[in-house]
Protein backbone atom coordinates (compact mmCIF):
# COMPACT_ATOMS: atom_id res chain seq x y z
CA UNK A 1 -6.14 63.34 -4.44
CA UNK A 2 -9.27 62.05 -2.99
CA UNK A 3 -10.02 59.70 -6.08
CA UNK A 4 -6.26 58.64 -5.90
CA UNK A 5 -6.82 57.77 -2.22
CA UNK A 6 -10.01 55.99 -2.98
CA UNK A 7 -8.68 53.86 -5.79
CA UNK A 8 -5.66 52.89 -3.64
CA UNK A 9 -8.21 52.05 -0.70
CA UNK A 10 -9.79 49.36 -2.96
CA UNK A 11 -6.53 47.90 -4.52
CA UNK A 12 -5.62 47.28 -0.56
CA UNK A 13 -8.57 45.68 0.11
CA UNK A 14 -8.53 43.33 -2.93
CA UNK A 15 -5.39 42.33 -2.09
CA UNK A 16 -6.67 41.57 1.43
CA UNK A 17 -9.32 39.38 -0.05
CA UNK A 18 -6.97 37.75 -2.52
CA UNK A 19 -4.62 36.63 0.24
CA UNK A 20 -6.92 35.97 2.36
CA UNK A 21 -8.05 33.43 -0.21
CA UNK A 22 -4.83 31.85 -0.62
CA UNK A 23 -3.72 31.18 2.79
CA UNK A 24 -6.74 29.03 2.95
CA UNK A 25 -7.68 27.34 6.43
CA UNK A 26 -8.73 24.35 8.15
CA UNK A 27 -11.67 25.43 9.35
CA UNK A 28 -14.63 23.96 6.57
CA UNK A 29 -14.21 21.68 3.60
CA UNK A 30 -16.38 23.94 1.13
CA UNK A 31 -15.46 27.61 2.13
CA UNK A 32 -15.10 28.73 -1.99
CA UNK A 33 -18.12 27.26 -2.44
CA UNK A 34 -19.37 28.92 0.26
CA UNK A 35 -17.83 32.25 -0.84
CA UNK A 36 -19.29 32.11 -4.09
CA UNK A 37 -22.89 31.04 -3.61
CA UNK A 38 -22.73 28.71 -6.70
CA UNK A 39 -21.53 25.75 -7.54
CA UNK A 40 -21.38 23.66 -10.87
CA UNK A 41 -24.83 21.86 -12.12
CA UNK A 42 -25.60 18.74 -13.24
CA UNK A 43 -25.55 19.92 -16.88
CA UNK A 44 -21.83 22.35 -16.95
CA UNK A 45 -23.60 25.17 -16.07
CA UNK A 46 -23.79 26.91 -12.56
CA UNK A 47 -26.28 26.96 -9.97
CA UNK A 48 -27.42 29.21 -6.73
CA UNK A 49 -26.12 26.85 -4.13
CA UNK A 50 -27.48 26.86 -0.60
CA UNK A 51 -24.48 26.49 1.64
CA UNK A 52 -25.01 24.64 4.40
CA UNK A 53 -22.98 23.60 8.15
CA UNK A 54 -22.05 20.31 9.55
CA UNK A 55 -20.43 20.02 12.34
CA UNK A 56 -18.60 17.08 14.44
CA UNK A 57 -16.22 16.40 16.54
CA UNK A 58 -13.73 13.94 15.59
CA UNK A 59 -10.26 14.57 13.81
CA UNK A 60 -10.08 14.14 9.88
CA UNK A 61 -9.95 10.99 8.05
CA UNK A 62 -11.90 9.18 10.83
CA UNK A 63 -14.87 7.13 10.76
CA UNK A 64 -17.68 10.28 12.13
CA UNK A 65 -15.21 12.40 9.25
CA UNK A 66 -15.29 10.11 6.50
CA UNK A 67 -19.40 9.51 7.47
CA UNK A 68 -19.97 13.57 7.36
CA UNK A 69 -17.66 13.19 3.54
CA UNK A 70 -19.61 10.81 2.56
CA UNK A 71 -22.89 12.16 3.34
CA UNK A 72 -21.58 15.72 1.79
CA UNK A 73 -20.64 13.78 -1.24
CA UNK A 74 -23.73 12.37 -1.92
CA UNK A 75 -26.39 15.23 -1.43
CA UNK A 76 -24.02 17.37 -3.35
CA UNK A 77 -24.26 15.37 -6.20
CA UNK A 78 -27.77 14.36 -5.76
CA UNK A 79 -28.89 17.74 -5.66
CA UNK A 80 -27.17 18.40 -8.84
CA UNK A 81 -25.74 21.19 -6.72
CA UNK A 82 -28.27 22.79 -5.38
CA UNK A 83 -26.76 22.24 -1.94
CA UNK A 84 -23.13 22.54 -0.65
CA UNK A 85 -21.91 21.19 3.05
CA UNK A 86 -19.50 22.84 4.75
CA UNK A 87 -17.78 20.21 6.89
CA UNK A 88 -16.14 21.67 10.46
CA UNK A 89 -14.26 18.71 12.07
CA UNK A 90 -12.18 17.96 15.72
CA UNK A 91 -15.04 20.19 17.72
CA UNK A 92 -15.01 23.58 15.55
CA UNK A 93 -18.49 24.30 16.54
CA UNK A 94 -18.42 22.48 19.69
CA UNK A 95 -18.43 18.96 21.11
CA UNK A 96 -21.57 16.57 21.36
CA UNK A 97 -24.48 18.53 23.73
CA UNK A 98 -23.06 22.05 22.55
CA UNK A 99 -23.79 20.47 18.90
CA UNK A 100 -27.24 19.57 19.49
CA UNK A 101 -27.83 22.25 21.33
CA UNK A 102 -26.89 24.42 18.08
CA UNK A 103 -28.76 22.29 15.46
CA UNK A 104 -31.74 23.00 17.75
CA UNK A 105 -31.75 26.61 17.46
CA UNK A 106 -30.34 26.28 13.54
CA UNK A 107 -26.89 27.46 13.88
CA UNK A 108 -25.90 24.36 12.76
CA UNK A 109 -27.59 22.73 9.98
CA UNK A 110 -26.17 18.96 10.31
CA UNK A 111 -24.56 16.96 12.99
CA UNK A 112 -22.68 13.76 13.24
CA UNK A 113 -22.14 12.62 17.01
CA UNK A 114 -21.86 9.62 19.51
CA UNK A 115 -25.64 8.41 19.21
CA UNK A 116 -25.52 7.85 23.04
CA UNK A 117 -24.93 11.78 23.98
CA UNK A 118 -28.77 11.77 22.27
CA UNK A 119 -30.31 10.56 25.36
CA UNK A 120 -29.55 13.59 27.03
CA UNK A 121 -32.49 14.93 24.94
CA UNK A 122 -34.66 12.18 24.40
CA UNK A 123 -34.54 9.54 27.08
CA UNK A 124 -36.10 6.58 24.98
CA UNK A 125 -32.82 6.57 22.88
CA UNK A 126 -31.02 5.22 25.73
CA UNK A 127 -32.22 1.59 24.77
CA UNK A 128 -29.23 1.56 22.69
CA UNK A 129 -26.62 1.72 25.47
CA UNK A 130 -28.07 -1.37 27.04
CA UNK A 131 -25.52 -3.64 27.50
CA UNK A 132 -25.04 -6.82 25.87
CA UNK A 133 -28.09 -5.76 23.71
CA UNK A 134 -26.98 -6.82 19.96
CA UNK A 135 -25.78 -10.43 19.29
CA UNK A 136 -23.10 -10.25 16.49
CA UNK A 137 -22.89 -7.90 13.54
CA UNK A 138 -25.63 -9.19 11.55
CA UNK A 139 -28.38 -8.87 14.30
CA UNK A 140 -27.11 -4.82 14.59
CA UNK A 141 -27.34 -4.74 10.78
CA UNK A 142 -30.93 -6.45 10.62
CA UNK A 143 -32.09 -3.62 13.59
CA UNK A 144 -30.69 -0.88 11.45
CA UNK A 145 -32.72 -2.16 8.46
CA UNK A 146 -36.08 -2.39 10.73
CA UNK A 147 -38.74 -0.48 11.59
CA UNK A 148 -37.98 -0.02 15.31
CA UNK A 149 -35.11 1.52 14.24
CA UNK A 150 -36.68 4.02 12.21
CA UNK A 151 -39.27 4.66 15.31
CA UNK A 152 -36.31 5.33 17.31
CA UNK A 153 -34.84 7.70 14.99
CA UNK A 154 -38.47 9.59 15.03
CA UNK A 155 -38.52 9.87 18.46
CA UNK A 156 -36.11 13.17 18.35
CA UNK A 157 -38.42 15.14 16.23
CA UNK A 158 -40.05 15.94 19.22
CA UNK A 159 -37.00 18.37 19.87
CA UNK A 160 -35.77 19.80 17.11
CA UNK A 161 -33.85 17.25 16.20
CA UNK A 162 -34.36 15.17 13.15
CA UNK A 163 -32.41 11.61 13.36
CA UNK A 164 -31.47 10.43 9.27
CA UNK A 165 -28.94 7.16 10.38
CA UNK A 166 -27.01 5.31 12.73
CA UNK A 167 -23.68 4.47 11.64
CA UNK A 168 -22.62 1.45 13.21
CA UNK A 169 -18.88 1.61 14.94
CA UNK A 170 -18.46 -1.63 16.60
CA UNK A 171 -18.39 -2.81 19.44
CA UNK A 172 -16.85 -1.39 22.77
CA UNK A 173 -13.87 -3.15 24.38
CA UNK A 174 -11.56 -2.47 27.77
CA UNK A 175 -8.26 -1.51 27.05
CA UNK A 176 -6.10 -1.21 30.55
CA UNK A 177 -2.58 -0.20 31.76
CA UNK A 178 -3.09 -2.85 34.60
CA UNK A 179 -3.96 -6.40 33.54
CA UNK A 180 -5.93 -8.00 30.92
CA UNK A 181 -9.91 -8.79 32.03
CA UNK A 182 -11.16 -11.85 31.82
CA UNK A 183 -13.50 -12.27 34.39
CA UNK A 184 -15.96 -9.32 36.29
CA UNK A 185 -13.52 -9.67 39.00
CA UNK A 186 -10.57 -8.21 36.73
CA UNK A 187 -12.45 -5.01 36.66
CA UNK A 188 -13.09 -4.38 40.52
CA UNK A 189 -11.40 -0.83 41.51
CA UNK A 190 -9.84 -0.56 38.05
CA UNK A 191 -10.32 3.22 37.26
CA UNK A 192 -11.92 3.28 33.53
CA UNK A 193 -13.07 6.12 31.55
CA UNK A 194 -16.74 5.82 30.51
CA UNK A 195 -18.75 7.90 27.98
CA UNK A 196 -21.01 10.13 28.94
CA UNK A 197 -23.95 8.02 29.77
CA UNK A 198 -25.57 6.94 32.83
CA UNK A 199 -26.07 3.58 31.65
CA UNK A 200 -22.55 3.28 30.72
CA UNK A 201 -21.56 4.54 33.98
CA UNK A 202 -23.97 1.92 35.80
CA UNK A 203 -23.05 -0.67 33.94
CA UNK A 204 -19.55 -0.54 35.11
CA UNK A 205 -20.25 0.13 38.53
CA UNK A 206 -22.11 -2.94 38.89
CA UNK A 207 -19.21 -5.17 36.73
CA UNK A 208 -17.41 -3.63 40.20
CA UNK A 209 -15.21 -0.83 38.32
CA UNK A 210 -14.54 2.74 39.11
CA UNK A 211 -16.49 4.18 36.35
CA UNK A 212 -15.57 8.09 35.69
CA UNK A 213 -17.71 9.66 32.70
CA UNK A 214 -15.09 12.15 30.99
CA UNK A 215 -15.27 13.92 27.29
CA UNK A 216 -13.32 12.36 24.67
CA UNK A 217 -11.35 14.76 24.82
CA UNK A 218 -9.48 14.48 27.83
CA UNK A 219 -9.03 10.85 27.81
CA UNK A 220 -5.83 10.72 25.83
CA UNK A 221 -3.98 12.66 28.54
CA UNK A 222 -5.71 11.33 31.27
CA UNK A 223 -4.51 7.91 30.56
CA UNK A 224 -1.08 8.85 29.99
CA UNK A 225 -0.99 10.81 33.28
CA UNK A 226 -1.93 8.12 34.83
CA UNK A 227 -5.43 9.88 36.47
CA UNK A 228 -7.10 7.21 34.71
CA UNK A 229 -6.88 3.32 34.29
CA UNK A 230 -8.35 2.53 31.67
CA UNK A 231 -10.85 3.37 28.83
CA UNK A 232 -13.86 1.45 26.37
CA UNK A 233 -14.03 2.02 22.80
CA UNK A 234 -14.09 0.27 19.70
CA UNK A 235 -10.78 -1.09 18.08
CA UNK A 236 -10.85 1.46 15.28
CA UNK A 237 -10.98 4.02 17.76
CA UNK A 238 -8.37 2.97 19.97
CA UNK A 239 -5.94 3.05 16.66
CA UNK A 240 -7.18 6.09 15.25
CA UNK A 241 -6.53 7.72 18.36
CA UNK A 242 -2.94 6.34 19.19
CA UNK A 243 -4.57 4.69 22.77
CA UNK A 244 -1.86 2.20 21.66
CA UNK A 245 0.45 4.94 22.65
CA UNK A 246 -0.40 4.88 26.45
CA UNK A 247 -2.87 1.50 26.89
CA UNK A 248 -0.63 -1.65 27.02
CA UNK A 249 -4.31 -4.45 26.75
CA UNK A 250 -7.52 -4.49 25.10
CA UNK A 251 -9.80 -7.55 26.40
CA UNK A 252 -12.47 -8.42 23.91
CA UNK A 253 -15.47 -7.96 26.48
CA UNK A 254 -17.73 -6.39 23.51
CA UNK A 255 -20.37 -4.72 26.54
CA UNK A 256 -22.05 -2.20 24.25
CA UNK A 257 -22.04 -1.58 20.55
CA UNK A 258 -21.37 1.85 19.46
CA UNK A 259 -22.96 3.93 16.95
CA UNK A 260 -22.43 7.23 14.90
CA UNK A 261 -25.58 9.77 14.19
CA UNK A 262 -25.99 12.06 11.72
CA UNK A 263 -28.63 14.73 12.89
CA UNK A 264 -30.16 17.61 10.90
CA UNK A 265 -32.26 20.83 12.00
CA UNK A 266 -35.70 20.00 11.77
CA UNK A 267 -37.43 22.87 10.38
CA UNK A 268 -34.72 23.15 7.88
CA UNK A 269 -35.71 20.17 6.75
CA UNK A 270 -39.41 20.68 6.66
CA UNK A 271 -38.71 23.74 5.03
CA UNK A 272 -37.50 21.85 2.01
CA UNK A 273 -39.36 20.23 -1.14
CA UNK A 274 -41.28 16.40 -0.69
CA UNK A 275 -38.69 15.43 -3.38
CA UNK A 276 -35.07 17.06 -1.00
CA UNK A 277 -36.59 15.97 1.95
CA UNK A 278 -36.48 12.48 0.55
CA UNK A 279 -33.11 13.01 -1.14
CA UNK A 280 -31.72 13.87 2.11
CA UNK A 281 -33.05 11.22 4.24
CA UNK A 282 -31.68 8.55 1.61
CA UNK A 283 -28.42 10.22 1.35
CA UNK A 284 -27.81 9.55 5.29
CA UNK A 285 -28.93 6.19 5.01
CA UNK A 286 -26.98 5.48 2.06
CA UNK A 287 -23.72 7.05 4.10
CA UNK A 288 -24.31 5.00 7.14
CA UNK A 289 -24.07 1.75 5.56
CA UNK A 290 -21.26 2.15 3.50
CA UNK A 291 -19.47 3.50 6.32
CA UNK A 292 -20.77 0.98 8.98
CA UNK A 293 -19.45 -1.65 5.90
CA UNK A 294 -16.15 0.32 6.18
CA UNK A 295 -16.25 0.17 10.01
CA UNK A 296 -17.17 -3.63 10.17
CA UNK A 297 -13.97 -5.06 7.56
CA UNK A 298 -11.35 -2.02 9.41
CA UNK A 299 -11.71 -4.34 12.62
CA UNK A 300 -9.08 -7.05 11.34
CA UNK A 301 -7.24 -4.34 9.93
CA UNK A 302 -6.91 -2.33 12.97
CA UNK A 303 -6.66 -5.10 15.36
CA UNK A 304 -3.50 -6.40 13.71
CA UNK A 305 -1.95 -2.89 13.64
CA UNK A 306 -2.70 -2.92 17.18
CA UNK A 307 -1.04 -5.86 17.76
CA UNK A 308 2.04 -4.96 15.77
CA UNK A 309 2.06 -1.79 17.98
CA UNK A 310 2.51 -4.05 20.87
CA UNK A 311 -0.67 -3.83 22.25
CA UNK A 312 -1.92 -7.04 23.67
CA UNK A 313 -5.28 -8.99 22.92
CA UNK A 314 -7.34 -11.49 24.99
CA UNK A 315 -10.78 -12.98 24.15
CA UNK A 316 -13.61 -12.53 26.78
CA UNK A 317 -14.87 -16.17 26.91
CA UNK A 318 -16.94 -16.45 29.82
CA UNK A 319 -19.70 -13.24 28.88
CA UNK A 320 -22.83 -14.62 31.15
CA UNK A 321 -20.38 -13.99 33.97
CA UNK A 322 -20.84 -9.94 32.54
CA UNK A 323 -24.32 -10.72 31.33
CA UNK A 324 -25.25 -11.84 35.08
CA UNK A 325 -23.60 -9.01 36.66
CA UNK A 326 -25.31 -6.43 35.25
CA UNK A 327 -29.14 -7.24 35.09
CA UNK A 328 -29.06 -4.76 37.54
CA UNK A 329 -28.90 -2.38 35.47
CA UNK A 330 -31.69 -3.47 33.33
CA UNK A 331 -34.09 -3.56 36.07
CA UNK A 332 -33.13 -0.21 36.57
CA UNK A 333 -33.49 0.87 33.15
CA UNK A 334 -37.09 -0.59 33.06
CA UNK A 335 -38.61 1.49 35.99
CA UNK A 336 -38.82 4.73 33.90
CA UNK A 337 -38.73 2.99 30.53
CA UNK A 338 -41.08 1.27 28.37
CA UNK A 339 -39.91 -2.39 27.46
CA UNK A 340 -41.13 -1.86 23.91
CA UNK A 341 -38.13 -0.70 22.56
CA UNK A 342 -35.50 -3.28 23.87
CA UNK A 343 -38.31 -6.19 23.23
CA UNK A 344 -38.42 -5.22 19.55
CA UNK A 345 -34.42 -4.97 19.37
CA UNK A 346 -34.50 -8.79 21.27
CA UNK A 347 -37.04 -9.88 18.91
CA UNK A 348 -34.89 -9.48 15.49
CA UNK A 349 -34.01 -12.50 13.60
């Protein structure tokens, strides 16, 4: 009877497993692979695979999304296998700080998050939020391709952090429930969600806004409540995220440019081989532009979607009005930063 009772004990907990299995899940991108420990080599055969965690926080299918797929693609098949990434979208294991707070310690091996939240760790990095900073496109592509940029990216070594790529997003505009902005004065009182960022926040404060710093993820309802104004974010954005839905004007003021960043573990990575370590690093830079390439020709795409949504567009003419207005904030800035950083940025051809 005991033997019966044991045999029947593992039947029920195959068929656990098995269904388990099955009913699949949401949660990662790679969990059979993960399960399994192996994966399929270069040559037909299998390999030990080391399974490894990336974490962000936007929904699926979205530029951080399709930036973390990308990036998984590519080491995956780089590595001939060797390495598997689990992908955990829309906040999983947490939203920005939480995130780098996690690849610090190693819970999580990989990140991809808004660039600015990294200036919580490593002030420097807050050169990028400077507004007005990048002249078109081609001057943000030129400073990805540089070797300030790749100083920049150093500088969060120093805390656990290792920086592989900026993704470029695009640049920021105000959408509003009130009026289109064409002038500073447009903004005064309007109530506008900011990112988390002091220079954001400053920045609006002196164009003479209400500037309240909120997580992403409350701004959706917060507009539509009405708590809130306005927001800033990149046209992709604002379609991916159905601001459409409860935004009636976007006003092409273009104050910052936004980036992605894909962050990994730093002693994870120093743990690895001369040879992964530079797989890896190429692999994120590879991602970045072929997403920021994706990002860049979506623009026209989503702008006329937007527009057939019945959102509204205006061009920003008049930007030294903006420019003026906030030099403020760059005097600021420059009391507890070095100019080094911003000079070398200006200095791109």
């Amino acid at each position: 009877m005991k033997r019966r009772h044991l045999v029947l004990t593992l039947v029920m907990v195959v068929i656990l497993i098995v269904t388990g299995c099955s009913q699949g899940g949401t949660t990662t991108t790679a969990t059979t692979a993960a399960a399994a420990a192996t994966t399929a080599g270069s040559d037909g055969g299998t390999v030990e695979a080391t399974v490894l965690k990336l974490g962000h926080i936007a929904n699926p299918d979205t530029a951080y999304d399709n930036f973390a797929h990308e990036f998984k693609r590519l080491v995956e098949e780089n590595s001939g296998g060797r390495y598997v990434i689990e992908i955990y979208p829309s906040g999983q294991l947490g939203v920005d700080r939480e995130l780098m707070e996690s690849l610090q310690i190693g819970n999580v091996d990989f990140t991809v998050i808004t660039a600015s939240d990294i200036n919580q760790f490593v002030p420097d990095m807050a050169v990028q939020d400077l507004p007005f900073l990048f002249r078109d496109w081609d001057h943000v592509e030129k400073f990805l391709d540089s070797d300030v940029a790749q100083e920049l990216y150093s500088l969060t070594e120093s805390v656990g952090m290792t920086t592989l790529a900026f993704m470029p997003r695009g640049y920021r505009h105000v959408t509003s429930n009130v009026a289109p902005i064409y002038t500073p004065d447009d903004l005064k009182n309007l109530k506008i969600r900011v990112a988390e960022s002091e220079i954001y926040i400053e920045t609006f404060k002196a164009l003479g806004a209400n500037a309240q710093a909120m997580a992403w993820g409350e701004v959706f309802t917060a507009l539509q409540q009405g708590t809130i104004d306005a927001h800033e974010n990149t046209i992709v954005t604002t379609r991916d995220y159905k601001i459409y839905e409860v935004q009636k004007y976007m006003s092409e003021t273009g104050h910052f440019f936004a980036f992605a960043a894909l962050q990994m573990n730093s002693n994870l990575l120093n743990s690895m081989s001369a040879e992964d370590q530079a797989m890896i690093r190429a692999a994120g830079l590879e991602a970045a532009k072929t997403l920021g390439k994706e990002q860049k020709e979506d623009e026209a795409t989503a702008k006329a979607e937007l527009e057939s949504y019945g959102m509204k567009f205006n061009e920003v003419t008049d930007k030294a009005a903006f420019i003026e207005k906030v030099q403020p904030v760059y005097e600021e800035y420059f009391k507890t930063h070095d100019r080094k950083y911003f000079d070398a940025i200006q200095a791109i051809e």
